[in-house]
Protein backbone atom coordinates (compact mmCIF):
# COMPACT_ATOMS: atom_id res chain seq x y z
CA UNK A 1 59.44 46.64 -41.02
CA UNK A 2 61.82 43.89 -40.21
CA UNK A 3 64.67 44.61 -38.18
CA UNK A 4 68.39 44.00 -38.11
CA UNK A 5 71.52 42.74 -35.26
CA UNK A 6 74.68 42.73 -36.37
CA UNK A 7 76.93 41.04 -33.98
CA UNK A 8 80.99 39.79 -33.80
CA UNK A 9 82.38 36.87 -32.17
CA UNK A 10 84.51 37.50 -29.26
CA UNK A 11 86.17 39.98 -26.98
CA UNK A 12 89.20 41.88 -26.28
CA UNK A 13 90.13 40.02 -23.17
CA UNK A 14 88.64 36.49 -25.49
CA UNK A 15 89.83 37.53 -29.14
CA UNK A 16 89.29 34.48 -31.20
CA UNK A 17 92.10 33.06 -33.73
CA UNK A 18 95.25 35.09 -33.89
CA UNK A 19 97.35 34.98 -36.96
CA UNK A 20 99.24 36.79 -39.29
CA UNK A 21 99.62 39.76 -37.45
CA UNK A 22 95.38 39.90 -36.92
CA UNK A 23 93.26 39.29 -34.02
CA UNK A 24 90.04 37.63 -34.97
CA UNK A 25 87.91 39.83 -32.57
CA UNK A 26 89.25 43.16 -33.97
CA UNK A 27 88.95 41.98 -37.31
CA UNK A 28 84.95 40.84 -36.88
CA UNK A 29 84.09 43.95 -35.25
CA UNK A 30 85.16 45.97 -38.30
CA UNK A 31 83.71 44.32 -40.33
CA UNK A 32 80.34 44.45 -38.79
CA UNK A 33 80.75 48.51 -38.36
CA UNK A 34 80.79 48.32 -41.97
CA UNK A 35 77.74 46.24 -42.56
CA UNK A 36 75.90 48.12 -40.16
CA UNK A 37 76.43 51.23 -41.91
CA UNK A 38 75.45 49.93 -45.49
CA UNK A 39 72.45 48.17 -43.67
CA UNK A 40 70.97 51.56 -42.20
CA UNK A 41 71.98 53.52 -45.95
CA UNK A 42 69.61 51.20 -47.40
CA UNK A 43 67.16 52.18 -44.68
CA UNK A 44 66.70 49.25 -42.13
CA UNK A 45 66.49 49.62 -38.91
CA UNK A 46 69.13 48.03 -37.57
CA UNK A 47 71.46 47.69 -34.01
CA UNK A 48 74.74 46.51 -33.19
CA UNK A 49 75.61 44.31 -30.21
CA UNK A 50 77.97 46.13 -27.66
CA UNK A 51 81.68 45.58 -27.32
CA UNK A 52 82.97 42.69 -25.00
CA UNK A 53 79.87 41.02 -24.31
CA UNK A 54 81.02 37.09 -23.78
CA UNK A 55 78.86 35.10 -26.05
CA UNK A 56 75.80 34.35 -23.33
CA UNK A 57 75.92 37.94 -22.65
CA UNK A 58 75.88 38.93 -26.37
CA UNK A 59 72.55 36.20 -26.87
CA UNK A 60 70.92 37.95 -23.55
CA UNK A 61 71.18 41.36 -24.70
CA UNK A 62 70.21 40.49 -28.63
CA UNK A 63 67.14 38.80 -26.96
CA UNK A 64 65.97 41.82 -24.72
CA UNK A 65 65.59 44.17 -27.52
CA UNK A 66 62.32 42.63 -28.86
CA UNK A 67 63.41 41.50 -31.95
CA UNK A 68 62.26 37.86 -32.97
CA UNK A 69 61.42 34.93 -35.84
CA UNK A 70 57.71 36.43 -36.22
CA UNK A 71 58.17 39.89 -37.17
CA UNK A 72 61.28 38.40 -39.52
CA UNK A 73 64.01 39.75 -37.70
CA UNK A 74 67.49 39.21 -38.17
CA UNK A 75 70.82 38.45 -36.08
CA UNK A 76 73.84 38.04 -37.91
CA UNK A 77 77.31 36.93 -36.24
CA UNK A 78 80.26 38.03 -37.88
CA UNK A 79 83.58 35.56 -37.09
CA UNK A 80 86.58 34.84 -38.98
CA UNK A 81 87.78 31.12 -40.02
CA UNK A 82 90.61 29.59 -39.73
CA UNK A 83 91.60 25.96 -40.83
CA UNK A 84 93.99 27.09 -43.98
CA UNK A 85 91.18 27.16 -46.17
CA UNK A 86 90.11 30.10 -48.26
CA UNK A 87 86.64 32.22 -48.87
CA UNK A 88 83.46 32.36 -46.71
CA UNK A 89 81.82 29.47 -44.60
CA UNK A 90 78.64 30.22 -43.03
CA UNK A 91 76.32 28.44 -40.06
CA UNK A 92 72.90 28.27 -40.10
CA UNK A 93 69.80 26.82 -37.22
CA UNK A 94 68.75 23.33 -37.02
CA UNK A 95 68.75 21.26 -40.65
CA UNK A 96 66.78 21.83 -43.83
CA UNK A 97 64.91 23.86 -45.31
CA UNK A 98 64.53 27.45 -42.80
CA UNK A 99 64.23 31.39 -42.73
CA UNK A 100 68.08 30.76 -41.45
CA UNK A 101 69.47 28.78 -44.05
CA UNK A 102 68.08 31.15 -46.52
CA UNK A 103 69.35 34.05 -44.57
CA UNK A 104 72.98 32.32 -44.62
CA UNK A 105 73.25 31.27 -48.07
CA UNK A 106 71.82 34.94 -49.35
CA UNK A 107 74.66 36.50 -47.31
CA UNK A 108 77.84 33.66 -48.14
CA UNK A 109 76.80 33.81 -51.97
CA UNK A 110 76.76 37.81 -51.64
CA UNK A 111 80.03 38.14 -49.71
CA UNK A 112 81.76 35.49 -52.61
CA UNK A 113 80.62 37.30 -55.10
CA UNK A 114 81.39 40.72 -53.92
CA UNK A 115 85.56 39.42 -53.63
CA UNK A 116 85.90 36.96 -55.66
CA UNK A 117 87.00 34.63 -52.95
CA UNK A 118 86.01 31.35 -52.88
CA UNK A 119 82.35 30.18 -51.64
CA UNK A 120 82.96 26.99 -49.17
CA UNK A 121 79.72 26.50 -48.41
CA UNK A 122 77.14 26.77 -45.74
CA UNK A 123 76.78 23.70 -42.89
CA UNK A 124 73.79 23.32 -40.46
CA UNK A 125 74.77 23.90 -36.65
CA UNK A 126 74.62 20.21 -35.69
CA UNK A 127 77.94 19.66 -38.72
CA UNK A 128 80.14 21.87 -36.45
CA UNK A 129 82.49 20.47 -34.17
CA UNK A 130 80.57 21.51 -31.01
CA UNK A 131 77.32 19.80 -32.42
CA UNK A 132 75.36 23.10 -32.61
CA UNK A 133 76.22 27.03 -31.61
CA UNK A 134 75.00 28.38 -29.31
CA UNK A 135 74.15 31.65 -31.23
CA UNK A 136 72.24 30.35 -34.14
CA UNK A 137 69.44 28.28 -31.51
CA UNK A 138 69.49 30.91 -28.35
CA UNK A 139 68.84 33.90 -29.87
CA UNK A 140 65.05 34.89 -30.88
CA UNK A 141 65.42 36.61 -34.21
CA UNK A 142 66.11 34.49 -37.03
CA UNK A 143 70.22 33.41 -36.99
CA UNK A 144 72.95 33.33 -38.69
CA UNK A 145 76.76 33.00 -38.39
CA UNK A 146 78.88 33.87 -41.27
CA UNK A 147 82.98 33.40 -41.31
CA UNK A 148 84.45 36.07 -43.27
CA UNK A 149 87.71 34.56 -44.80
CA UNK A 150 90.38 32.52 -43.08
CA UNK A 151 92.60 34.41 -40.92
CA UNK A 152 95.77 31.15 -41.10
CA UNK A 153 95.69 31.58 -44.55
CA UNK A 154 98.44 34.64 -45.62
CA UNK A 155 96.55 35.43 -48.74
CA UNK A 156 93.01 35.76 -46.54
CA UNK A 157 95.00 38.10 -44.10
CA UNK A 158 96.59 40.15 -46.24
CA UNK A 159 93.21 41.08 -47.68
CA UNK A 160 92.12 41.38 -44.25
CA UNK A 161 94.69 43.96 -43.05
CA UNK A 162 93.62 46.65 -45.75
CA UNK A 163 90.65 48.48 -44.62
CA UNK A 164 88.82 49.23 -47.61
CA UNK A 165 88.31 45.27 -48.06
CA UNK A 166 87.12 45.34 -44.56
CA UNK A 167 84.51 48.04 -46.02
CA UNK A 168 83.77 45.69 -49.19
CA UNK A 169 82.73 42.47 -46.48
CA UNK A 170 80.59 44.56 -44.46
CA UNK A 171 79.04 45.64 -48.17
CA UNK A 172 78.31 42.02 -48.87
CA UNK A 173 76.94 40.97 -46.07
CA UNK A 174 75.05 44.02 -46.16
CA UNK A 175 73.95 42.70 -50.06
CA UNK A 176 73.23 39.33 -48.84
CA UNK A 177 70.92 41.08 -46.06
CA UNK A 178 68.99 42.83 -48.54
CA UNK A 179 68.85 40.24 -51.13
CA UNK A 180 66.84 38.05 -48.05
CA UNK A 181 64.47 40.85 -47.76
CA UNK A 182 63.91 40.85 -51.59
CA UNK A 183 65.22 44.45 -51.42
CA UNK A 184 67.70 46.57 -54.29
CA UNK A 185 71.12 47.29 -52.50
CA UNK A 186 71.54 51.20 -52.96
CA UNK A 187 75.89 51.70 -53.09
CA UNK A 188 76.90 54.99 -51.03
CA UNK A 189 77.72 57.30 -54.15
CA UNK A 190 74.24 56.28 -55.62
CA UNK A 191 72.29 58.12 -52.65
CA UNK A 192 74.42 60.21 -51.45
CA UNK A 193 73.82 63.88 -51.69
CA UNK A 194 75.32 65.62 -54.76
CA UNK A 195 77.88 67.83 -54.06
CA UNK A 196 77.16 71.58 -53.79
């Protein structure tokens, strides 16, 4: 059965974009809690990558647990934008046609619909500004990196400081997940236990 990472961007002592009262890093790693748990509900086996690991640490430790391309295996970096913008950007490895890109489009197309907020699109790594991430070509499983709203943007924040939306993105990326595997997204109250 294919596996699952779930990984966020940055560190305490590194935190990313701050704005609008948020920290990027605190943010992401909420986020990806809540994806993780919707990801094992619906029964994959899945890990998370360990708090305040820089970003070669985070690639070295995502590439010791076994997971790779050839068993379909997935690693999934959760950031937040910024730019002023609004919605979900996501990152995908190399250029055309890939297990990534339809990872990354499956999971920015789930997280837009889920909110409502705009879908801007998903870029290969070589249209960032750095000319490719690190994350998306280092690491073995198959990559992506998705940007969960804009944190400069006080409409994107606001949504970001209430944490039942924080619950909702970790749902869709959990959907988009899924949706690659060609599996049905089971919500909470549908399998959980009835009450006594």
């Amino acid at each position: 059965m294919p596996r699952v990472i779930i990984s966020s961007g940055h560190t305490a002592g590194n935190p990313g974009i701050i704005a609008n009262g948020l920290q990027e890093y605190d943010v992401a790693r909420k986020i990806a809690k809540y994806a993780l748990k919707y990801i094992r509900l619906n029964g994959l086996i899945s890990l998370s990558t360990p708090p305040n690991l820089e970003l070669a640490q985070r690639i070295d430790w995502i590439n010791k647990t076994g997971y790779a391309k050839a068993t379909n295996d997935l690693a999934v970096e959760v950031h937040i934008n910024d730019g002023g913008k609004r919605g979900f950007e996501g990152w995908y490895e190399g250029e055309g046609n890939s297990p990534s890109l339809e990872l990354t489009s499956r999971i920015v197309e789930a997280l837009a619909s889920e909110t409502g907020f705009p879908n801007q699109g998903i870029k290969s790594e070589y249209q960032h500004e750095l000319g490719s991430i690190s994350f998306l070509h280092e690491v073995n499983p198959i990559s992506c990196v998705v940007e969960c709203l804009y944190i400069d943007n006080l409409e994107d924040a606001e949504y970001l400081k209430q944490e039942k939306n924080l619950e909702t993105l970790g749902k869709g990326i959990a959907k988009g997940v899924l949706k690659y595997f060609n599996l049905e997204f089971r919500d909470l109250d549908a399998v959980a236990p009835a009450a006594p």
